[in-house]
Protein backbone atom coordinates (compact mmCIF):
# COMPACT_ATOMS: atom_id res chain seq x y z
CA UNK A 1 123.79 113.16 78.65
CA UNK A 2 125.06 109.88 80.52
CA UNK A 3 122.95 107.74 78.47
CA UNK A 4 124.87 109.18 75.37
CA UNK A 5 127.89 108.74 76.52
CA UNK A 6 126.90 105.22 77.65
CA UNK A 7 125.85 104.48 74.36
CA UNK A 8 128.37 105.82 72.78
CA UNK A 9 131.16 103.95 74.70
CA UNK A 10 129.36 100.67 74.41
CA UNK A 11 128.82 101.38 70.51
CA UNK A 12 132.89 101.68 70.76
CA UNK A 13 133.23 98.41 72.82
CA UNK A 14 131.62 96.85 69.82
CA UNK A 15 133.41 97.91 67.39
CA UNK A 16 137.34 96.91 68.74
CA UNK A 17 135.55 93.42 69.76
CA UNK A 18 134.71 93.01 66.02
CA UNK A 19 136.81 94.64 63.83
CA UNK A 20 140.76 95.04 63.66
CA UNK A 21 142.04 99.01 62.72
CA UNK A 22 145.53 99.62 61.25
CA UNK A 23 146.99 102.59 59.52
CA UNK A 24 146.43 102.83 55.57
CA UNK A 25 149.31 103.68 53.47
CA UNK A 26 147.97 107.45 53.13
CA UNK A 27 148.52 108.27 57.21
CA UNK A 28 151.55 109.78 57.77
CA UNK A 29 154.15 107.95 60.15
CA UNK A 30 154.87 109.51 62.37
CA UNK A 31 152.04 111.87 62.70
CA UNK A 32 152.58 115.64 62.16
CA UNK A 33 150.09 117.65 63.74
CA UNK A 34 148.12 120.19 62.00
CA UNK A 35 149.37 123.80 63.35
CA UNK A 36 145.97 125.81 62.27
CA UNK A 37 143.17 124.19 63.97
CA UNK A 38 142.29 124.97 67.20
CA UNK A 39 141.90 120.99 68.71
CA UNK A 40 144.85 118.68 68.04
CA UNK A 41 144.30 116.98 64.57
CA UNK A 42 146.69 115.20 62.35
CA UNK A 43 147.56 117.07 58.90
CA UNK A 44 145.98 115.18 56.21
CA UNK A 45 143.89 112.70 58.44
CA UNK A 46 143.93 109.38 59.52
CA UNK A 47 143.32 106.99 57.19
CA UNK A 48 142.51 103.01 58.56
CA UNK A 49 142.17 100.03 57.28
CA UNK A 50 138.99 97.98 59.02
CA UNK A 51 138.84 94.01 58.85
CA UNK A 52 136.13 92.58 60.31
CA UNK A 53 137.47 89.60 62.87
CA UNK A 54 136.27 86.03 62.58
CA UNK A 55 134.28 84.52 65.85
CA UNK A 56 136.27 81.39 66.92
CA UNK A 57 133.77 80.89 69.21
C-alpha cells in the first residue's frame, strides 16, 4: 500500500514539474458542485488544458 501511494505521488511530482494545467473553456467558473453523487465532484467535469514546459536547463 505505501509503495502505491509512493508511486503514485512521485508519478504526480512529475507531472506539475513538466507540464503546465489550466482550465479549458468547457469548465465552469466558478465550479458548481454536482448535488447527486455521493463524493464531491464538479457538474459537468473538469476540463484542462496540458502544455508540456520547455527545460531551460
Amino acid at each position: 500500500m505505501r509503495f502505491g501511494e509512493l508511486q503514485a505521488s512521485i508519478g504526480i511530482i512529475q507531472l506539475l514539474r513538466n507540464f503546465h494545467f489550466k482550465p479549458c473553456a468547457r469548465t465552469k467558473v466558478p465550479l458548481v458542485y454536482a448535488k447527486k453523487n455521493f463524493l464531491i465532484a464538479a457538474e459537468g467535469g473538469i476540463h484542462l488544458m496540458v502544455e508540456k514546459l520547455e527545460k531551460t536547463i
